[in-house]
Every structure is written in structure tokens, then in C-alpha cells.
Protein backbone atom coordinates (compact mmCIF):
# COMPACT_ATOMS: atom_id res chain seq x y z
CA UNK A 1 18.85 -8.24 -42.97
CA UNK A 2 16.95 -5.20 -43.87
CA UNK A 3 13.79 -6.38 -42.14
CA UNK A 4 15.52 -7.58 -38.34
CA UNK A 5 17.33 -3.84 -38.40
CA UNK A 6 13.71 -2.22 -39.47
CA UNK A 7 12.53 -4.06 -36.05
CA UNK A 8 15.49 -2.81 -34.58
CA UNK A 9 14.82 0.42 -35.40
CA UNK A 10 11.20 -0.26 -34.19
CA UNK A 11 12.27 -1.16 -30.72
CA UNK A 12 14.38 1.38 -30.59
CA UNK A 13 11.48 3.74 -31.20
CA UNK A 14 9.28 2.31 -28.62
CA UNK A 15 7.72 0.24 -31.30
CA UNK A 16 6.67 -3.46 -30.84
CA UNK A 17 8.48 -5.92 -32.91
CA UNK A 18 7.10 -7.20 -35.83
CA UNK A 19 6.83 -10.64 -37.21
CA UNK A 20 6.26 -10.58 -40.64
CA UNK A 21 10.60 -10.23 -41.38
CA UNK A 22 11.21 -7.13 -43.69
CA UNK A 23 10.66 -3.97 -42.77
CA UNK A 24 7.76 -3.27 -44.07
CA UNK A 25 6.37 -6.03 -41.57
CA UNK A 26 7.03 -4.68 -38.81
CA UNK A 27 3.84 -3.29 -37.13
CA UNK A 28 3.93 -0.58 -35.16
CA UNK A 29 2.37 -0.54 -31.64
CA UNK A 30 -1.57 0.42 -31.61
CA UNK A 31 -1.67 0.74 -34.92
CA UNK A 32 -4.40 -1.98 -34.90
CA UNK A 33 -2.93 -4.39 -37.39
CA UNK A 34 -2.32 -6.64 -34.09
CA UNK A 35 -2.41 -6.77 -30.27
CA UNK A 36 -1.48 -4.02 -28.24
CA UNK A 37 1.56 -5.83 -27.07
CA UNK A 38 2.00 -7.84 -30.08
CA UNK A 39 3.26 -7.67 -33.64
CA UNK A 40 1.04 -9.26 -36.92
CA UNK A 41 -2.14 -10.23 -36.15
CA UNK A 42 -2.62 -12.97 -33.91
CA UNK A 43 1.03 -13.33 -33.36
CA UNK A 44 2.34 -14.23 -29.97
CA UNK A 45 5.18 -14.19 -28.53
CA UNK A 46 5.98 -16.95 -25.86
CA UNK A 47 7.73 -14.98 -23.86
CA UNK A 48 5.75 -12.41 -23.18
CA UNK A 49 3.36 -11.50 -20.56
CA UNK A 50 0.23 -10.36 -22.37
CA UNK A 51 -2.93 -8.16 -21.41
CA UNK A 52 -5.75 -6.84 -23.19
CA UNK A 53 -6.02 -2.93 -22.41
CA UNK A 54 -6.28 -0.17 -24.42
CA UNK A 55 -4.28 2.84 -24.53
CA UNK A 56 -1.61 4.34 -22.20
CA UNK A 57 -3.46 4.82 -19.89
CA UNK A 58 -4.55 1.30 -19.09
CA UNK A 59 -1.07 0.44 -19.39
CA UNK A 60 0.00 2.18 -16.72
CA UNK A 61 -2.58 0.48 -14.71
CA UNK A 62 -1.38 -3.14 -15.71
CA UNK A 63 2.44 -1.65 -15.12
CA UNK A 64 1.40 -0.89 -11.56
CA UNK A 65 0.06 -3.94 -11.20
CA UNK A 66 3.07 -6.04 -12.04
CA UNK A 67 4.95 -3.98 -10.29
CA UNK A 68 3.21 -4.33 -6.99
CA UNK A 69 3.57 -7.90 -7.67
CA UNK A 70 7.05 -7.66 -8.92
CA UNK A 71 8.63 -10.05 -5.79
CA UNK A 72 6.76 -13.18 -7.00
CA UNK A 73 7.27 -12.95 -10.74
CA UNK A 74 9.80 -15.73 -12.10
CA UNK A 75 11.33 -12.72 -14.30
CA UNK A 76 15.38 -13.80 -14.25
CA UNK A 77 16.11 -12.10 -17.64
CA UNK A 78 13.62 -8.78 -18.18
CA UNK A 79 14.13 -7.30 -21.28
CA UNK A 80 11.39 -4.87 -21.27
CA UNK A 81 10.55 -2.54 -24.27
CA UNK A 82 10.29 1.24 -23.02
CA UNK A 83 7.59 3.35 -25.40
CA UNK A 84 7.87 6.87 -26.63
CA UNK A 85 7.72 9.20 -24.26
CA UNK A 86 7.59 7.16 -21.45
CA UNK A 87 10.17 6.15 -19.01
CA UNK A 88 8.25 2.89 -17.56
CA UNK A 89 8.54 -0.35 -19.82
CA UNK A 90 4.99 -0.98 -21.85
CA UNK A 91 5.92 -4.67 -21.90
CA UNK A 92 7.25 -7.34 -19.51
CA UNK A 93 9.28 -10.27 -20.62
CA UNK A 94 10.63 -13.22 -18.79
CA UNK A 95 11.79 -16.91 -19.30
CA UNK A 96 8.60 -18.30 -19.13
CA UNK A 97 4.87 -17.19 -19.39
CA UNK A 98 3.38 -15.72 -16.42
CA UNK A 99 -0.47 -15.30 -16.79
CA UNK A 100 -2.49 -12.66 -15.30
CA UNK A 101 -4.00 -14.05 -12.37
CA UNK A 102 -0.95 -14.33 -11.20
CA UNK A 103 0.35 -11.37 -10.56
CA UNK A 104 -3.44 -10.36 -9.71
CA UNK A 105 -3.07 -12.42 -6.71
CA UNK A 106 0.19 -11.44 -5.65
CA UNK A 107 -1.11 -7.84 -5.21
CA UNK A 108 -3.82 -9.11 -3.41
CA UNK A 109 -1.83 -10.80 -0.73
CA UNK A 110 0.78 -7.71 -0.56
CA UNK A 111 -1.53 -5.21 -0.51
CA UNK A 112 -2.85 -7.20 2.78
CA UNK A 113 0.15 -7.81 4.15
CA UNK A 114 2.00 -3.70 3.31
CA UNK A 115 -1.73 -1.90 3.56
CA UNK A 116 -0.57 -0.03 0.15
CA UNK A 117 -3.13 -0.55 -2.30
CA UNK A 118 -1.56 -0.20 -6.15
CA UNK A 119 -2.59 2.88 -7.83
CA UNK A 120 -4.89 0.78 -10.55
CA UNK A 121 -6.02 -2.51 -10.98
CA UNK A 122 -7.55 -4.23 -13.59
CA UNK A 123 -10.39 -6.36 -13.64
CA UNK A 124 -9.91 -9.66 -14.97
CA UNK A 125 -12.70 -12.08 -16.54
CA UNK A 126 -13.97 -15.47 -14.70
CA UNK A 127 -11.90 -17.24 -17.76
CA UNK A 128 -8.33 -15.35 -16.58
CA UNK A 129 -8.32 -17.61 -13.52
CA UNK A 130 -9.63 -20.60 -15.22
CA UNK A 131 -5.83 -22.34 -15.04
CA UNK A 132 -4.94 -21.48 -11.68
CA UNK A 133 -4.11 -24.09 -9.77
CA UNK A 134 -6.02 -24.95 -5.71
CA UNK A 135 -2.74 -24.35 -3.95
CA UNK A 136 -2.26 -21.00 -5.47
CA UNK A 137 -5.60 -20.07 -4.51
CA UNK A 138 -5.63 -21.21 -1.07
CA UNK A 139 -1.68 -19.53 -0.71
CA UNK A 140 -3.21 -16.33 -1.76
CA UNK A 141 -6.09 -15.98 0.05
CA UNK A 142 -4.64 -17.24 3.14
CA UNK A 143 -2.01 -14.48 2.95
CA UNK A 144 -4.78 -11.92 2.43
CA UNK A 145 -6.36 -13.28 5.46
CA UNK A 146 -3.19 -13.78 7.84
CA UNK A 147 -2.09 -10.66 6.36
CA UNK A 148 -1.88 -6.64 8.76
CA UNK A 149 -4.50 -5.39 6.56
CA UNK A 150 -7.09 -8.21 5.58
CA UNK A 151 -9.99 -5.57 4.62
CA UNK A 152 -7.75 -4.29 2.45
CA UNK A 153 -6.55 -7.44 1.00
CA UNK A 154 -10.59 -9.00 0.59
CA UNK A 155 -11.29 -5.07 -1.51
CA UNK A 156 -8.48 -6.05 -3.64
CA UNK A 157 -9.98 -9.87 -4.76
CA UNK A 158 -12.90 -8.17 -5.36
CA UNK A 159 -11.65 -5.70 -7.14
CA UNK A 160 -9.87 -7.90 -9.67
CA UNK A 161 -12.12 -10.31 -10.22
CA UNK A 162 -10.88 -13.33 -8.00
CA UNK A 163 -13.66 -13.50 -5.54
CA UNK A 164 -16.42 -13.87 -8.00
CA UNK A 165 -14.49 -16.10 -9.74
CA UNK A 166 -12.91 -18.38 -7.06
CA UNK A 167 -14.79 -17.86 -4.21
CA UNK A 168 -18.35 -17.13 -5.42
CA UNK A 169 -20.07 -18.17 -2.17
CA UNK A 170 -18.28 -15.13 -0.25
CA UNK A 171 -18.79 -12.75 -3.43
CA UNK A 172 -22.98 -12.97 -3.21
CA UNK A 173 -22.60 -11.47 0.37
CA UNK A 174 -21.57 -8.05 -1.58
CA UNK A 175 -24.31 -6.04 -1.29
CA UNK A 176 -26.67 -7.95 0.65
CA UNK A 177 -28.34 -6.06 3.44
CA UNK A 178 -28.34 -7.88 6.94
CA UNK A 179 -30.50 -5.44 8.29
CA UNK A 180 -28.24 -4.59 11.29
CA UNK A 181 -28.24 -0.63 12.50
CA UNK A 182 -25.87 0.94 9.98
CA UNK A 183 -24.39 -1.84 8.32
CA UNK A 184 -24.96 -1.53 4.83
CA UNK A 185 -24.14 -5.38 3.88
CA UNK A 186 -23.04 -8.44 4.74
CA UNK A 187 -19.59 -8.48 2.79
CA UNK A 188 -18.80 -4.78 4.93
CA UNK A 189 -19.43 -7.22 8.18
CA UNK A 190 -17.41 -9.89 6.76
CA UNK A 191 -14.69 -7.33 6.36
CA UNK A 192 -14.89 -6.05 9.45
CA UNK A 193 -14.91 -9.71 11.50
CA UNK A 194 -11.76 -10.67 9.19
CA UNK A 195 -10.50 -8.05 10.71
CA UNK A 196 -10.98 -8.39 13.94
CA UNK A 197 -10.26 -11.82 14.27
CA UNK A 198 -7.39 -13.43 15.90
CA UNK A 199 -4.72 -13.91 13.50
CA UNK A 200 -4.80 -17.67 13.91
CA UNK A 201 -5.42 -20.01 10.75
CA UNK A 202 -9.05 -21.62 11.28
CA UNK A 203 -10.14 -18.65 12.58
CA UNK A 204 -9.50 -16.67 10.04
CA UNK A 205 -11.21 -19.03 7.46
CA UNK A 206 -13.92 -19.24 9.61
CA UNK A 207 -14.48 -15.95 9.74
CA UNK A 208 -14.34 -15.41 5.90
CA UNK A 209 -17.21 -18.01 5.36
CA UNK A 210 -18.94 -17.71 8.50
CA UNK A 211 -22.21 -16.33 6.98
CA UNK A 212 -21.97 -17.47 3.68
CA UNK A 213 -25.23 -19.13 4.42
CA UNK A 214 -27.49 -15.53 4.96
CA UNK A 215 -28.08 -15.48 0.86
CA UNK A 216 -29.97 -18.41 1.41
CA UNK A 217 -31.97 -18.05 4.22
CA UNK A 218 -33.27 -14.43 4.73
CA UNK A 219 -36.54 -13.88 5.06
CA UNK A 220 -37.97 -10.05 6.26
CA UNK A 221 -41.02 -9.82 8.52
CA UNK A 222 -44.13 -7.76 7.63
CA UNK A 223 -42.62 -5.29 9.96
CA UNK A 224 -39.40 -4.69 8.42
CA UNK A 225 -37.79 -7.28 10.83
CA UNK A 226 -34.65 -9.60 9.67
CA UNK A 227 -34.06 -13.05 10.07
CA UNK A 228 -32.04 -15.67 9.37
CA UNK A 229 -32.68 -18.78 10.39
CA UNK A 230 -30.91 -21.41 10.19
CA UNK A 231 -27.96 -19.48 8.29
CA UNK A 232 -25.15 -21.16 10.48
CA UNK A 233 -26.25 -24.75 9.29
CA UNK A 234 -27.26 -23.74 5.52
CA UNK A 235 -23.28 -21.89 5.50
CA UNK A 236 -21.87 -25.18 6.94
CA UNK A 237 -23.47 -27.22 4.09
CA UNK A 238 -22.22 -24.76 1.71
CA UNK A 239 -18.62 -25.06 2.74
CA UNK A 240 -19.04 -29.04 2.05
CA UNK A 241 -20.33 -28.23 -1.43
CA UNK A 242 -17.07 -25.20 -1.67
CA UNK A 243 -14.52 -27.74 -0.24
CA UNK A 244 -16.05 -30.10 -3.06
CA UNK A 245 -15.68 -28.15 -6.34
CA UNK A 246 -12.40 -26.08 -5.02
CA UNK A 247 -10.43 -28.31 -2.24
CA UNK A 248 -8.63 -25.62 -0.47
CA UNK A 249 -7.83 -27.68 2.31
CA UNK A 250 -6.57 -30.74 0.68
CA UNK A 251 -4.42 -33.18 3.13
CA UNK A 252 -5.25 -31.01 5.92
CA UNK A 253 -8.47 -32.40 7.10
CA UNK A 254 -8.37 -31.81 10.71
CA UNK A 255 -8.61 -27.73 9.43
CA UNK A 256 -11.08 -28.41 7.19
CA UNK A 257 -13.22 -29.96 9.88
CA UNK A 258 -11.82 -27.61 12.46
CA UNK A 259 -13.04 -24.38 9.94
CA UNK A 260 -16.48 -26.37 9.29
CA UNK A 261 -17.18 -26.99 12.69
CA UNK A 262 -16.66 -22.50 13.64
CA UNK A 263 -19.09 -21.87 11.06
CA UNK A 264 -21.68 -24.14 12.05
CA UNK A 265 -21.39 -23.34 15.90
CA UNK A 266 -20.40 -19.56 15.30
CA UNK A 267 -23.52 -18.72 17.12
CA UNK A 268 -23.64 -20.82 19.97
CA UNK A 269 -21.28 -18.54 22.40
CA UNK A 270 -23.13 -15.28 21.84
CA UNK A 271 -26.52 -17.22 23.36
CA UNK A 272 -25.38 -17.81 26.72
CA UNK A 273 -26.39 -15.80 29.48
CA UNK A 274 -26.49 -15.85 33.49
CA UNK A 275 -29.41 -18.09 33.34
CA UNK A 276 -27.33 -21.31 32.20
CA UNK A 277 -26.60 -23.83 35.14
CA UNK A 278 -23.20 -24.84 35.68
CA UNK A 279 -24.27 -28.16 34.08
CA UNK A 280 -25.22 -26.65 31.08
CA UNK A 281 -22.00 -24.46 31.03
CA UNK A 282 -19.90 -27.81 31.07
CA UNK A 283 -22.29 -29.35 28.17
CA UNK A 284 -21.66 -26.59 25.95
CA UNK A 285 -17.73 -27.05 26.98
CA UNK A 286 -17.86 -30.83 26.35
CA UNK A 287 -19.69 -29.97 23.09
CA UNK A 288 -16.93 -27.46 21.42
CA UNK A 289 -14.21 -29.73 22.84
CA UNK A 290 -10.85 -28.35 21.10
CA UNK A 291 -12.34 -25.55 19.12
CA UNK A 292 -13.50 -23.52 22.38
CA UNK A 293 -10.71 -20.97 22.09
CA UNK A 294 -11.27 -20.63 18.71
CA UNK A 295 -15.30 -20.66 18.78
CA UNK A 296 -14.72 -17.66 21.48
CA UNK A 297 -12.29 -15.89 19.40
CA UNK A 298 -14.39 -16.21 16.44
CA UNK A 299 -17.49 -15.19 18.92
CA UNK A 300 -15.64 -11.52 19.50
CA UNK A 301 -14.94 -10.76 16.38
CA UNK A 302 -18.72 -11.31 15.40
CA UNK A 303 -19.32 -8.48 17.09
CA UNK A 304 -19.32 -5.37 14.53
CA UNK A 305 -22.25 -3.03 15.98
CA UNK A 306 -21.69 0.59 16.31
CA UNK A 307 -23.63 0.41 19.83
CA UNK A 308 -21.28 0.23 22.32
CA UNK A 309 -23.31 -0.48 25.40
CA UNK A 310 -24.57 -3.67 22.94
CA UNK A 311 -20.96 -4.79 21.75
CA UNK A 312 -19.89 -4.48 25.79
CA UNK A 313 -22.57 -6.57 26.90
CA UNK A 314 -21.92 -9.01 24.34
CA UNK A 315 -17.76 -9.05 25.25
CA UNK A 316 -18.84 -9.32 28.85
CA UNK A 317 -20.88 -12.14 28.04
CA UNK A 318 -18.64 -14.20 25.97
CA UNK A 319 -15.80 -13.69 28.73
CA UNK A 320 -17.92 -14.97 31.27
């Protein structure tokens, strides 16, 4: 039919299809009768992957974000559509629909598991990840957290939009000052205890959320001073309220407990000194029971200050 080899031709040309059937239908790619990736207005094609950007150059940035995610996506058949001048397909096809968030995540979790951060990103809404389902959010983040390079990996769900959106608790540390020498905010600690943690599960976790509770309890002294009290049992409240509206941990309550329990304790180690009796050593023992490795794990990794006679007094301490 004239109009399918007019769309032919169109393809051909690094065009977009068109739906409208003759030739004269077919619109022609940011022409602005239709989507960037689409054909007549408000047309949609079910296989295709969709994004709102503008321009070539914001399509290279969503290219390089598929393609950092490129393992994960169910893409059996690709059939992508190369534009003028341009060696790198514009659009990405497959068998079924792949949203977004998706592939946002994926990059996440490689970039914390290679340390190669893709050359762009794109920032997606609250609404993007409004379909995604628990288990893919706990799978991703728990890959960004297990992962070689977890700094890396939290920048990235920033960066895209996922940790405002999924994990808004952890997101209102960005920014906030905990008045410590030379730390400019709480999320840069966060980072930095991720980081340093044991790679072990609850740990981990627990290091993620384990002063999620500073937004809410800060209060700054007359003098300039810091505080916040009470920030270990405000955070462990706050996880029960988290665990409530996004159960990460479904079926796997002895974690869930086992993370709850570091945060509210995550203090507890770094307050002992020579003064304790032997008594009180084995009451604080008794107390942690099973999570004692990973309260003392979690205890050394709290320690981010650029003052090294205070972080080895502090290690010294906790191995004692």
C-alpha cells in the first residue's frame, strides 16, 4: 500500500512510524505532531519503551541509560530504529513493555556493583515508580547496598529519583547538617558508614536507616552546639512506620527485627568505656544477645570523623 511503503521509507530515514496509514500520515520524528518516540498524536505503540525527553541530546542520555541496564531488560527480539546521522538506535523495542523505573534501577544496582557510573541519567518523577512492585525495590536497593561501590550506587537513586520516591525517610537526610567537624550532612555520613560497613545483610540495612531519626530530633544550643536526642529511638519508630507503607522485608521477619533492633541500639557500643564493671560488660552482652557482632560491626562503621586520634580511640574502644 502506498501509505505502509511511505512508513517504510520513514524508517528507513530514521523517521518514526506513523499511524495514520497513507503516506501522508506518517509523522516524522520531532516534528511535534506527536511524541518524540511516537507517531500521531497520542498514539502508542505497545511495544515500545517510551520516555519523555527532548532532543538528541537527551536521547543519548536515556540510550546510556538502557544500555547500562541492558543485562536485565526482557528484550528477546530488539528491533531498534537508528536516526539520521546517528549510529546508536533512538528507540528500544521488545516483546513486552518495560517501564522506566526499571531500567533506572538496574543502573543503580550495577553502577554499585561495576563502580562505572553511566555517562547521563535522567531524572524520573515520584509517579514513574508508582507501579513498581516491593520486591523490586528491596532487590535493587539491596544490590546497591551489598554491592563494591555502595556510595556510588546510593548517588545514583538519588540521582534518578528513586530515593525520594521510595525511600523518602533516607532522602530528608540530604542536606541536613549534623554539625560534626567537616561533615557537610547527614546523607554524606550515611554514605560513608554504607560504606564502611561489613558487607553482611542487616548490617547493611542498618546502616542505611540508622539515623533516619536526626530530621526529627535536632535541636542546636545557644552556643552553636548539636544534639540529637533521642534520634536512635525516634529512627526505630520510623522504620515501623517505613516497614508499614513499603514492606521490604516481607516473610523475613527475623531481619526485619534483626535491622530494627541495630538502629535502635546503634549507639549503645560507642558509650562504653574502662569504667564499666565486668557485670555491666555481661549486661550489655546479655542485652544485644545475637546481634552483638553485628551491633559492633555496625558500631565501626559509625565512625566517619576526619580526626584520627578520635576515630582510634573510638576503634580501641569498641574492640575492647
Amino acid at each position: 500500500r502506498p501509505g505502509a511503503s511511505a512508513a517504510r521509507r520513514c524508517t528507513r530515514a530514521g523517521r518514526t512510524r506513523g499511524r495514520g496509514g497513507g503516506g501522508r500520515g506518517a509523522s516524522r520524528q520531532g516534528s511535534g505532531s506527536g511524541g518524540v518516540f511516537g507517531g500521531a498524536k497520542g498514539a502508542r505503540g505497545p511495544r515500545e519503551v517510551r520516555a519523555a525527553v527532548a532532543g538528541a541530546a537527551q536521547a543519548r542520555i536515556v540510550r546510556a541509560l538502557f544500555a547500562t541496564a541492558s543485562g536485565s531488560l526482557p528484550a528477546p527480539s530488539p528491533r531498534p530504529v537508528t536516526p539520521m546521522n546517528s549510529s546508536a538506535p533512538a528507540l528500544i523495542t521488545t516483546d513486552r513493555p518495560v517501564d522506566l523505573w526499571v531500567a533506572a534501577l538496574e543502573a543503580c544496582a550495577n553502577t554499585a556493583e561495576r563502580g562505572e557510573r553511566p555517562e547521563g541519567v535522567v531524572c524520573l518523577d515520584a509517579a514513574d515508580f508508582a507501579r513498581v512492585e516491593v520486591a523490586r525495590v528491596r532487590s535493587a536497593v539491596e544490590r546497591v547496598l551489598m554491592g563494591r561501590h555502595p556510595d556510588l550506587g546510593l548517588d545514583m537513586l538519588l540521582e534518578v529519583g528513586a530515593l525520594g520516591a521510595l525511600l523518602p525517610e533516607v532522602h530528608a537526610l540530604v542536606g541536613f547538617g549534623d554539625g560534626e567537624w567537616r561533615h557537610k550532612d547527614v546523607w554524606k555520613h550515611t554514605r560513608q558508614v554504607v560504606r564502611q560497613a561489613v558487607p553482611r545483610t542487616e548490617v547493611r540495612w542498618a546502616a542505611l536507616l540508622h539515623d533516619i531519626g536526626k530530621v526529627r530530633t535536632r535541636r542546636i544550643e545557644p552556643n552553636g552546639e548539636v544534639h540529637f536526642f533521642g534520634h536512635a529511638e525516634v529512627g526505630a519508630s520510623m522504620f515501623d512506620r517505613m516497614h508499614r507503607r513499603i514492606p521490604l522485608f516481607r516473610g523475613e521477619d527475623g531481619l526485619a527485627r534483626s535491622v530494627r533492633f541495630l538502629i535502635l541500639h546503634h549507639l549503645r557500643a560507642s558509650q562504653y568505656d574502662a569504667s564499666w564493671t565486668d557485670s555491666a560488660v555481661r549486661r550489655f552482652a546479655k542485652e544485644m544477645g545475637g546481634c552483638m557482632t553485628d551491633l559492633l560491626d555496625l558500631s565501626r562503621a559509625d565512625i566517619t570523623t576526619k580526626r584520627p586520634e578520635r576515630k582510634r580511640k573510638g576503634l580501641e574502644a569498641i574492640s575492647e
